[in-house]
N, C-alpha and C. Protein backbone atom coordinates (compact mmCIF):
# COMPACT_ATOMS: atom_id res chain seq x y z
N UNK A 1 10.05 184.62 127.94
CA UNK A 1 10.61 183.94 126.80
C UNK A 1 12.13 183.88 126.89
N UNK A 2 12.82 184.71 127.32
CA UNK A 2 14.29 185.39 127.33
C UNK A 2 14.76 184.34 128.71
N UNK A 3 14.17 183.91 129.74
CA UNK A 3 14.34 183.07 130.86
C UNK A 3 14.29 181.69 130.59
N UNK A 4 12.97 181.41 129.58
CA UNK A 4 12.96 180.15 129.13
C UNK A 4 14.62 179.44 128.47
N UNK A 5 14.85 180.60 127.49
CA UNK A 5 15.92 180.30 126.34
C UNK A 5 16.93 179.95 127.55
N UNK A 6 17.09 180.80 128.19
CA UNK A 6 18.30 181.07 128.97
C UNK A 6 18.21 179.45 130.03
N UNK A 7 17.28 179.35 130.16
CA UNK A 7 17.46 178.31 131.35
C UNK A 7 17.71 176.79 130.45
N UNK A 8 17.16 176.82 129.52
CA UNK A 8 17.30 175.82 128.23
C UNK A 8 18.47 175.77 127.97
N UNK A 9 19.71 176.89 127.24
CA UNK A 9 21.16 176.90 127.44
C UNK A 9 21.75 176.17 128.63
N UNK A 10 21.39 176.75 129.37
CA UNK A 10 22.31 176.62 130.91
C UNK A 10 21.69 175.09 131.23
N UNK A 11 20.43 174.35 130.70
CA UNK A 11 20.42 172.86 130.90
C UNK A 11 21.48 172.17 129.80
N UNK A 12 21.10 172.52 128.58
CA UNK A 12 22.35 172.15 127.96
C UNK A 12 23.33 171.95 128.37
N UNK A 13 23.90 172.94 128.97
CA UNK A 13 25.52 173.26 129.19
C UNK A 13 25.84 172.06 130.20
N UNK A 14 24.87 171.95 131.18
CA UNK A 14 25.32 171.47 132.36
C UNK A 14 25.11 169.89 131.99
N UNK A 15 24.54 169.60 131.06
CA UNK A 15 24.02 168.18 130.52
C UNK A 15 25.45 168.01 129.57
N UNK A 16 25.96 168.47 128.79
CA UNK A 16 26.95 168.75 128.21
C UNK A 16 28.49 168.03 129.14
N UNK A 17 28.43 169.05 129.82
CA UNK A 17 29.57 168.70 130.90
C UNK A 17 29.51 167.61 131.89
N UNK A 18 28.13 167.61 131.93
CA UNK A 18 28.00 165.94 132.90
C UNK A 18 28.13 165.13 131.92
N UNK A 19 28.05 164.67 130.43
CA UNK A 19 28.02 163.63 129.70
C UNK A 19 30.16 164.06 129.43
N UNK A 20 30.63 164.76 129.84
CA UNK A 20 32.01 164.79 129.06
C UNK A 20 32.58 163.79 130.61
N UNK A 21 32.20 164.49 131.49
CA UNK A 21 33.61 164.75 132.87
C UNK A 21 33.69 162.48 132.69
N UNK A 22 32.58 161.93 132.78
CA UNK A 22 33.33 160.75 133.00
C UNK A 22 34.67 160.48 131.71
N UNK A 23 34.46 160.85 130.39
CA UNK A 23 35.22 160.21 129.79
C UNK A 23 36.35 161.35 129.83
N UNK A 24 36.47 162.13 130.19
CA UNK A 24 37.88 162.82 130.69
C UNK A 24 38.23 162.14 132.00
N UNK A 25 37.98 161.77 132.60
CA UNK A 25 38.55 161.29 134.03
C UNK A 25 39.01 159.87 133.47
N UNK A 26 38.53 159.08 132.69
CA UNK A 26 38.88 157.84 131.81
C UNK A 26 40.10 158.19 131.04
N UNK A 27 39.99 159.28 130.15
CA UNK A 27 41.71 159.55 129.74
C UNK A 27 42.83 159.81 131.00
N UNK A 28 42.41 160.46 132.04
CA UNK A 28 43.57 160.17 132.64
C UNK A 28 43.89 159.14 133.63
N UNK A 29 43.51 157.83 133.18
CA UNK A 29 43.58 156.67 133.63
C UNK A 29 45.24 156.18 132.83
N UNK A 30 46.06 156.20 133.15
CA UNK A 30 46.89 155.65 134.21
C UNK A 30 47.03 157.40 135.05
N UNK A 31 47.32 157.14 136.25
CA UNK A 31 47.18 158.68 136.67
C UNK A 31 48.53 159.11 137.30
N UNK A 32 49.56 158.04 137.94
CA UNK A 32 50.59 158.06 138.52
C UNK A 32 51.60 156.95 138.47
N UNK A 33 52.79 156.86 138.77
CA UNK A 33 53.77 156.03 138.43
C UNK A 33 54.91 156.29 139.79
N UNK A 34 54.84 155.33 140.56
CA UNK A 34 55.85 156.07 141.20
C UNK A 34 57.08 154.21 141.56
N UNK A 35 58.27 154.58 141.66
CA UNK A 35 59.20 153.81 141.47
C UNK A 35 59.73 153.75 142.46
N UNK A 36 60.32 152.53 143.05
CA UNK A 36 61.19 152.21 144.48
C UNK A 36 61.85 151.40 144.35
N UNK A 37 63.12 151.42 144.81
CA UNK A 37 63.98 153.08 145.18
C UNK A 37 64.22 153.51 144.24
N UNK A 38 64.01 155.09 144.53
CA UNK A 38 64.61 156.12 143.56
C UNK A 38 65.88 155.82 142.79
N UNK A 39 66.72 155.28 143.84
CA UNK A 39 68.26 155.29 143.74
C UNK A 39 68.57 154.18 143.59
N UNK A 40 68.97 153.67 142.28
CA UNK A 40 69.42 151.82 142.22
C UNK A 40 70.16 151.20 141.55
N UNK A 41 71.16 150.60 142.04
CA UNK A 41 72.65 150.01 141.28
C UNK A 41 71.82 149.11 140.24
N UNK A 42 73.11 149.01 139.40
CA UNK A 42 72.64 147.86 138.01
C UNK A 42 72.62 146.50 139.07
N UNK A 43 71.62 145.54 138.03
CA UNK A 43 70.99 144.48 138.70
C UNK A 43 70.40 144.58 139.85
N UNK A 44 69.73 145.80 140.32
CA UNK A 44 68.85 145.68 141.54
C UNK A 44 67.36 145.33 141.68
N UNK A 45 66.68 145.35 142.46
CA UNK A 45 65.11 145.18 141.86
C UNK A 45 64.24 146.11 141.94
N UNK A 46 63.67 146.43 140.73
CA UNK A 46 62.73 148.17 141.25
C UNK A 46 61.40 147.82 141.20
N UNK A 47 60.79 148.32 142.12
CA UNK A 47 59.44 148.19 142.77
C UNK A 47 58.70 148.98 141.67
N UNK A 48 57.85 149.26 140.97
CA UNK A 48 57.02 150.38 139.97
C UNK A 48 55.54 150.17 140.64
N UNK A 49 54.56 151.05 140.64
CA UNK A 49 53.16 151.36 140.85
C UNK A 49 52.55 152.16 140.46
N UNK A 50 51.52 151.96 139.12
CA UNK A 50 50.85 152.41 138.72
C UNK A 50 49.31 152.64 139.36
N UNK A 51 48.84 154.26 139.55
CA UNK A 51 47.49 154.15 139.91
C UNK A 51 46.58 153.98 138.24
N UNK A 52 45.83 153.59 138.78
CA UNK A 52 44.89 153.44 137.00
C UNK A 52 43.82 151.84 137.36
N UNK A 53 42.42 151.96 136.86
CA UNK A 53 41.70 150.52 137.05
C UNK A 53 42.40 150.37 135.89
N UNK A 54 42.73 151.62 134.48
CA UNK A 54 43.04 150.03 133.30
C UNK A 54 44.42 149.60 133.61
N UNK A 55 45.17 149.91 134.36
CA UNK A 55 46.17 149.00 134.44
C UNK A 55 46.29 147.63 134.83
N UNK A 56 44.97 147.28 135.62
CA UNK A 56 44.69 145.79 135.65
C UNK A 56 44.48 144.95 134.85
N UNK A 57 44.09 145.61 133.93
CA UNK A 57 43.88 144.80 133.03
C UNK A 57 45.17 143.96 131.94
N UNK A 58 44.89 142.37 131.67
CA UNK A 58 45.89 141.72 131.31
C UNK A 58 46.49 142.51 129.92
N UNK A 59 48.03 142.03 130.21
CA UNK A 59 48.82 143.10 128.98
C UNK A 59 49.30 144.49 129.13
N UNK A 60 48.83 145.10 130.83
CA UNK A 60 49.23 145.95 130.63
C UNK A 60 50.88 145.82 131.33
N UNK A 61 52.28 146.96 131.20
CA UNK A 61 52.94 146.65 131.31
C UNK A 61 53.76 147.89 131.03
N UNK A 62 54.83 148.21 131.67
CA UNK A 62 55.63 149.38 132.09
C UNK A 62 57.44 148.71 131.22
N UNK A 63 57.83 149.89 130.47
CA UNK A 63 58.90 149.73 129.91
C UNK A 63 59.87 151.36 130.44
N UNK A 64 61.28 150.42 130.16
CA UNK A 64 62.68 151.49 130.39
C UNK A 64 63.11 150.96 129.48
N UNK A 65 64.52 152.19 128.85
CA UNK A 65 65.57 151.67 127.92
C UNK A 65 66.24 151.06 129.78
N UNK A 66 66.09 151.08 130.46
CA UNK A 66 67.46 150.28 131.75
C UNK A 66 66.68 149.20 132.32
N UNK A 67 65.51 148.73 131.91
CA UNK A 67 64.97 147.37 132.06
C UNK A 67 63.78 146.53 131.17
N UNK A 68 63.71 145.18 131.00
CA UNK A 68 63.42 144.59 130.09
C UNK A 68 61.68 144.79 130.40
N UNK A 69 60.89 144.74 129.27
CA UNK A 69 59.57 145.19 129.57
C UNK A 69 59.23 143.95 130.81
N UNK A 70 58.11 144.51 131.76
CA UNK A 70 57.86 143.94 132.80
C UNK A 70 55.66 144.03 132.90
N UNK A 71 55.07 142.90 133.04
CA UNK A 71 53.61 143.03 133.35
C UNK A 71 53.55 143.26 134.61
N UNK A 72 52.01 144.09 134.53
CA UNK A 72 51.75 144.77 135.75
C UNK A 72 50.63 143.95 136.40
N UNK A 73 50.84 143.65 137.53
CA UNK A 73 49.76 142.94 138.23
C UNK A 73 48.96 143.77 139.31
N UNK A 74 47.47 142.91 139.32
CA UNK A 74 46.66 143.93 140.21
C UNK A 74 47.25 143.90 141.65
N UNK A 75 47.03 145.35 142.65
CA UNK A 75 46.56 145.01 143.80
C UNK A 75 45.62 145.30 144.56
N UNK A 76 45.66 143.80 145.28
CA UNK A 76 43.87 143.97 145.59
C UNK A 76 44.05 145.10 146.59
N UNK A 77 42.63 145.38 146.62
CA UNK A 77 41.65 146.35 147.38
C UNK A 77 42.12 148.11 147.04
N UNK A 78 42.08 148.05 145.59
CA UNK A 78 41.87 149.36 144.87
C UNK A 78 42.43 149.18 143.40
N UNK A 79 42.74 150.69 143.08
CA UNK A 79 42.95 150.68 141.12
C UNK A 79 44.31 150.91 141.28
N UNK A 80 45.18 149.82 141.50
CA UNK A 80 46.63 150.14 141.73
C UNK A 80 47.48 148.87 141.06
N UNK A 81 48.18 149.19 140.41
CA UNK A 81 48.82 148.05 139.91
C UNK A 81 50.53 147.86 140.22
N UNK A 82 50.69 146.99 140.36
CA UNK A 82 52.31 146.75 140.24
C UNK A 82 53.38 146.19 139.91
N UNK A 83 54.61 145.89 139.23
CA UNK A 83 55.05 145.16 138.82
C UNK A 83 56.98 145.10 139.48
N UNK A 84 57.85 144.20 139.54
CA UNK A 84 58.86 144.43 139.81
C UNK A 84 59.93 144.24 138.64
N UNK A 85 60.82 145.22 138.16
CA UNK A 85 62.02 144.99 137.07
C UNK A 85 63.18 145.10 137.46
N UNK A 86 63.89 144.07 137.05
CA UNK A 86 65.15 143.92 137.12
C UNK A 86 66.25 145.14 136.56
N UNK A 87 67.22 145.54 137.10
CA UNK A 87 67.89 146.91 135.96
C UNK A 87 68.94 146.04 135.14
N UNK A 88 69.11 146.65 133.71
CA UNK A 88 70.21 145.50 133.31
C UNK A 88 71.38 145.46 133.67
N UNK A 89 72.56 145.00 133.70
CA UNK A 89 73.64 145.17 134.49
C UNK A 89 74.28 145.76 133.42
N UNK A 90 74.10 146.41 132.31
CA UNK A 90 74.42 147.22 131.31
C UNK A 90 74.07 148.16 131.92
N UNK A 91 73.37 148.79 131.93
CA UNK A 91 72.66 150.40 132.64
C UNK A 91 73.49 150.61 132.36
N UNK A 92 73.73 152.17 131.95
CA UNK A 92 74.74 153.45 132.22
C UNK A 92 73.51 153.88 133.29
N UNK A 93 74.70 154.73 133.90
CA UNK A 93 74.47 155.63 135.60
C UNK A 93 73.75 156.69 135.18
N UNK A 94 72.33 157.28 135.22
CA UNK A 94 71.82 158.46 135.10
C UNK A 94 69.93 158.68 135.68
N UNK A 95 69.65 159.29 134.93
CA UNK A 95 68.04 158.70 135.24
C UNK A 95 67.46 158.40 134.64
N UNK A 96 66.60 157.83 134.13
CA UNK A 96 65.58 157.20 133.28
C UNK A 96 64.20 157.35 133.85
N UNK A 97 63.66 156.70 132.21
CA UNK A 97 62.19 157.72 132.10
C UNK A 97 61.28 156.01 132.55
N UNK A 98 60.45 156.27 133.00
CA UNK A 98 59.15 154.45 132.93
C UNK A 98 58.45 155.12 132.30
N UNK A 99 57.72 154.09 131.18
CA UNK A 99 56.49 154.54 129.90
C UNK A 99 55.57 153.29 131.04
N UNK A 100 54.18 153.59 131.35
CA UNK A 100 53.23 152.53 131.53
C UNK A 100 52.15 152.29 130.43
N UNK A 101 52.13 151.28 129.97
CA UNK A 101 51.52 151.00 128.83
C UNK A 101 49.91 150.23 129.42
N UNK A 102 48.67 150.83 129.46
CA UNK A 102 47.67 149.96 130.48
C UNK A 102 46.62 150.45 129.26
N UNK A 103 45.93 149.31 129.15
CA UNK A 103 44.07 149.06 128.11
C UNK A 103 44.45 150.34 127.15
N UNK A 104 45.59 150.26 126.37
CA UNK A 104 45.67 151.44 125.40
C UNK A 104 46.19 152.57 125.27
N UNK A 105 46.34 153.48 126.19
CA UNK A 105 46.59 154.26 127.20
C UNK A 105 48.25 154.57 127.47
N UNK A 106 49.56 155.22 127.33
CA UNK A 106 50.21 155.58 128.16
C UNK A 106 50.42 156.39 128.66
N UNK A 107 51.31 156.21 129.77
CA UNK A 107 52.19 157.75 130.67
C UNK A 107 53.25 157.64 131.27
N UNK A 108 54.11 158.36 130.82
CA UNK A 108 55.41 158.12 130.78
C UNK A 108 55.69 159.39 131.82
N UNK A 109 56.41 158.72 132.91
CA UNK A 109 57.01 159.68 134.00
C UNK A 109 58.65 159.83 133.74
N UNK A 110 59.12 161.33 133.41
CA UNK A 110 60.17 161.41 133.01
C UNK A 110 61.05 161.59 133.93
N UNK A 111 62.33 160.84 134.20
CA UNK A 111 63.31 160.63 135.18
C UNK A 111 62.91 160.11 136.74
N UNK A 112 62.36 158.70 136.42
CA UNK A 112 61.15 158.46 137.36
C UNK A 112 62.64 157.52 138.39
N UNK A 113 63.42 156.89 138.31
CA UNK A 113 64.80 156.46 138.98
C UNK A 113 66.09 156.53 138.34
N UNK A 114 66.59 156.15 139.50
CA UNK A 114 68.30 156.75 138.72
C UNK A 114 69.21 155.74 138.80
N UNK A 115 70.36 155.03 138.19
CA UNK A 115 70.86 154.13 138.13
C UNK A 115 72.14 154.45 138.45
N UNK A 116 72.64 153.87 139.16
CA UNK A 116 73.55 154.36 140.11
C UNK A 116 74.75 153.33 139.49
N UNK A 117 76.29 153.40 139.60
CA UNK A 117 77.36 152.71 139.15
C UNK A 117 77.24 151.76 140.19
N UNK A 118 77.43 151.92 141.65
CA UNK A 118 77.88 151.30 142.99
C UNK A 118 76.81 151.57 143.74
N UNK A 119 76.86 150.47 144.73
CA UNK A 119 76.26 151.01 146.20
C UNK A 119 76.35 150.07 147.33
N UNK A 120 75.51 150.62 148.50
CA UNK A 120 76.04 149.54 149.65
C UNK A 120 74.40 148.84 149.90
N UNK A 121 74.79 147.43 150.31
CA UNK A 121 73.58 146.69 150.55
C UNK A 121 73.24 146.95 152.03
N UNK A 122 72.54 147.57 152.17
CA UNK A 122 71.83 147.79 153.60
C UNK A 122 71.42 147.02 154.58
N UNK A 123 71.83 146.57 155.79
CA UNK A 123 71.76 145.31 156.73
C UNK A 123 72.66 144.26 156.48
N UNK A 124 73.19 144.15 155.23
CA UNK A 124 74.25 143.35 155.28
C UNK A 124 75.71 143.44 155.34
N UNK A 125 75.74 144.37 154.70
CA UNK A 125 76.97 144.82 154.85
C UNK A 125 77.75 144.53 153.56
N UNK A 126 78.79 145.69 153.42
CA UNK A 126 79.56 145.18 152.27
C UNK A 126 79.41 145.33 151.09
N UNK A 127 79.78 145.47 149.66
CA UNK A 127 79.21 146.64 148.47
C UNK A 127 78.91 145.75 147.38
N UNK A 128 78.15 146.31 146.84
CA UNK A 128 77.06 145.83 145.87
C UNK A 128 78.24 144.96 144.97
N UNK A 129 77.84 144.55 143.89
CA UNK A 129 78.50 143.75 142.79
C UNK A 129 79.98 144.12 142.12
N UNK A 130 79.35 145.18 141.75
CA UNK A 130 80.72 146.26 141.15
C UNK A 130 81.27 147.32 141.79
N UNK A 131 82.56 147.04 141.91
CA UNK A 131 83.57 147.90 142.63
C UNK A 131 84.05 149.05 141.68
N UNK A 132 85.15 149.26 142.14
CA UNK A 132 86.25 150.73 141.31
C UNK A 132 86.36 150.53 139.86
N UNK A 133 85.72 151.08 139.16
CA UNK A 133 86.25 151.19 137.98
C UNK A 133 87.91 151.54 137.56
N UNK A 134 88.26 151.06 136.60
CA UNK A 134 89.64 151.14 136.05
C UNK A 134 90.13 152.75 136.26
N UNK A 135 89.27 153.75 136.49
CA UNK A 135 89.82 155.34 136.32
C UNK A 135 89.93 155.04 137.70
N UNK A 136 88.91 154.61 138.40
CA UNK A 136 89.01 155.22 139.80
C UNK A 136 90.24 154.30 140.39
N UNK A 137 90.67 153.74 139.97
CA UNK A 137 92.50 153.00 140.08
C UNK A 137 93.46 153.78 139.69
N UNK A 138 93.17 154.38 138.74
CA UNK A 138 94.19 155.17 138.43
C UNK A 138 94.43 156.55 139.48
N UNK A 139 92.69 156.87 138.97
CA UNK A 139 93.29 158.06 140.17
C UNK A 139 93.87 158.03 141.57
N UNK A 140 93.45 156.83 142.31
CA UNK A 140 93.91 156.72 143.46
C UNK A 140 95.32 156.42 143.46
N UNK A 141 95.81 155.76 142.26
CA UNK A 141 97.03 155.07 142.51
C UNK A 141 97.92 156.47 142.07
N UNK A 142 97.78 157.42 140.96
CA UNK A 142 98.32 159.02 141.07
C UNK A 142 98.19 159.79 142.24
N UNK A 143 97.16 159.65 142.89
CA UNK A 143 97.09 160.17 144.64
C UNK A 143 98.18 159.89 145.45
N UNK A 144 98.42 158.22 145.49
CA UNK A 144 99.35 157.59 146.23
C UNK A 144 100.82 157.81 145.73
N UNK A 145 101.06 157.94 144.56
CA UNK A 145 102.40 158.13 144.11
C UNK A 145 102.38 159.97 144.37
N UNK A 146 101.79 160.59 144.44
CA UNK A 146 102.10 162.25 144.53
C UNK A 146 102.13 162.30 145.93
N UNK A 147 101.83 161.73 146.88
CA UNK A 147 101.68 161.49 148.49
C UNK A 147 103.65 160.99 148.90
N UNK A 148 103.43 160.05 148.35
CA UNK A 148 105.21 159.38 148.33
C UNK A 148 105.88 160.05 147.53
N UNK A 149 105.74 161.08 146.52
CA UNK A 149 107.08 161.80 146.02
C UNK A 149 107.15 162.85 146.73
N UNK A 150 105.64 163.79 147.44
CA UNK A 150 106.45 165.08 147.89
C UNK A 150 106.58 164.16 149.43
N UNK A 151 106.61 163.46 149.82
CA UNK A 151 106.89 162.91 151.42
C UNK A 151 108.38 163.03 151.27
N UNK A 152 108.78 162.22 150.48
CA UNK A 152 110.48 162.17 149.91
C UNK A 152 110.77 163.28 150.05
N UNK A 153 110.42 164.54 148.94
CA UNK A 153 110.89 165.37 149.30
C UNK A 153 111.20 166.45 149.82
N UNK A 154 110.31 166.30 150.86
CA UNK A 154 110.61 166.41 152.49
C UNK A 154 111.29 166.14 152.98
N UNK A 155 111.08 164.59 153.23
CA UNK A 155 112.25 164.16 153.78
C UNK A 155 113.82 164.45 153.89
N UNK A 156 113.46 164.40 152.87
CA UNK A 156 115.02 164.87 151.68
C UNK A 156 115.63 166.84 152.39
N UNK A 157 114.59 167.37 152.00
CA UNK A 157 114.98 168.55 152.23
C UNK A 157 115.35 168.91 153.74
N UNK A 158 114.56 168.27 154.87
CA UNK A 158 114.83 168.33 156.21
C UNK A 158 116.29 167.54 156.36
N UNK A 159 116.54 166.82 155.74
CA UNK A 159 117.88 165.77 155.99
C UNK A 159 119.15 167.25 155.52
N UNK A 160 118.85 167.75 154.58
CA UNK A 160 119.91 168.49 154.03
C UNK A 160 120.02 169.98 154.86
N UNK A 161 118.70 170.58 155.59
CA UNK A 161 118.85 171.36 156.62
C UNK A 161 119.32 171.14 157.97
N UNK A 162 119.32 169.84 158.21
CA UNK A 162 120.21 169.91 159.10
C UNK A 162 121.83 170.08 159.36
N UNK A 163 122.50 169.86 158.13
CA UNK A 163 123.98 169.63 157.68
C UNK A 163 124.53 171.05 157.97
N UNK A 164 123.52 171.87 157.92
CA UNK A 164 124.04 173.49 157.62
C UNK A 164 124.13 174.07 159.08
């Protein structure tokens, strides 16, 4: 009697957990987010990829405060979706979070790329859009004037050791 009960529980249980595991594996549908390149000047183009089947589905769609909401399209031959966003040429320089919004569902990967002030275009040569900011003029141009006053006075001081 005590074997019966017992084996009756333990069908339960296991009937139990086989009726849960699909719809837990369904909540963690979107499952990953990953962003390319990590590293990306304002106005560049960032690659995003969501794993998840509901991300195929129409409407779904990945948001930043550093780019304008963007839809995610399927790609074929699996549960992978992807979309490309522009960064705004507003960005401030730091990292930012992507929210993927898919059949209801989000997941937000925190500090998923980083927005960079400057950078160099690779194979072509030559630097991205925006140059030196107004500080970084200044400082260089205080570099250059503290370079030419103690040179002077040097100069200066070697001119007057020799007289002696």
């Amino acid at each position: 009697m005590r074997t019966t009960r017992a084996l009756a529980v333990a069908a339960a249980a296991v009937g139990a957990v086989g009726l849960a595991a699909p719809a837990a594996s369904a909540w963690a549908d979107p499952t990953n987010i990953v962003a390319m390149p990590s590293v990306i000047p304002r106005g560049g183009h960032l690659t995003v990829t969501v794993d998840g089947t509901s991300c195929q589905t129409p409407g779904s769609k990945i948001t930043s405060p550093a780019f304008p909401d963007t839809n995610l399209h399927q790609i074929s031959g699996g549960s992978t979706a992807s979309g490309t966003a522009v960064i705004h040429k507003h960005a401030r320089p730091g990292a930012y979070d992507i929210t993927a919004h898919c059949g209801g569902k989000t997941l937000t990967r925190p500090a998923a790329f980083t927005v960079i002030h400057g950078g160099v275009r690779g194979g072509v040569g030559g630097t991205a859009q925006s140059g030196a900011t107004g500080t970084d003029m200044a400082i260089g141009g205080a570099l250059v004037a503290a370079a030419l006053l103690g040179g002077g006075v040097f100069w200066m001081r070697r001119r007057s050791e020799n007289r002696i």
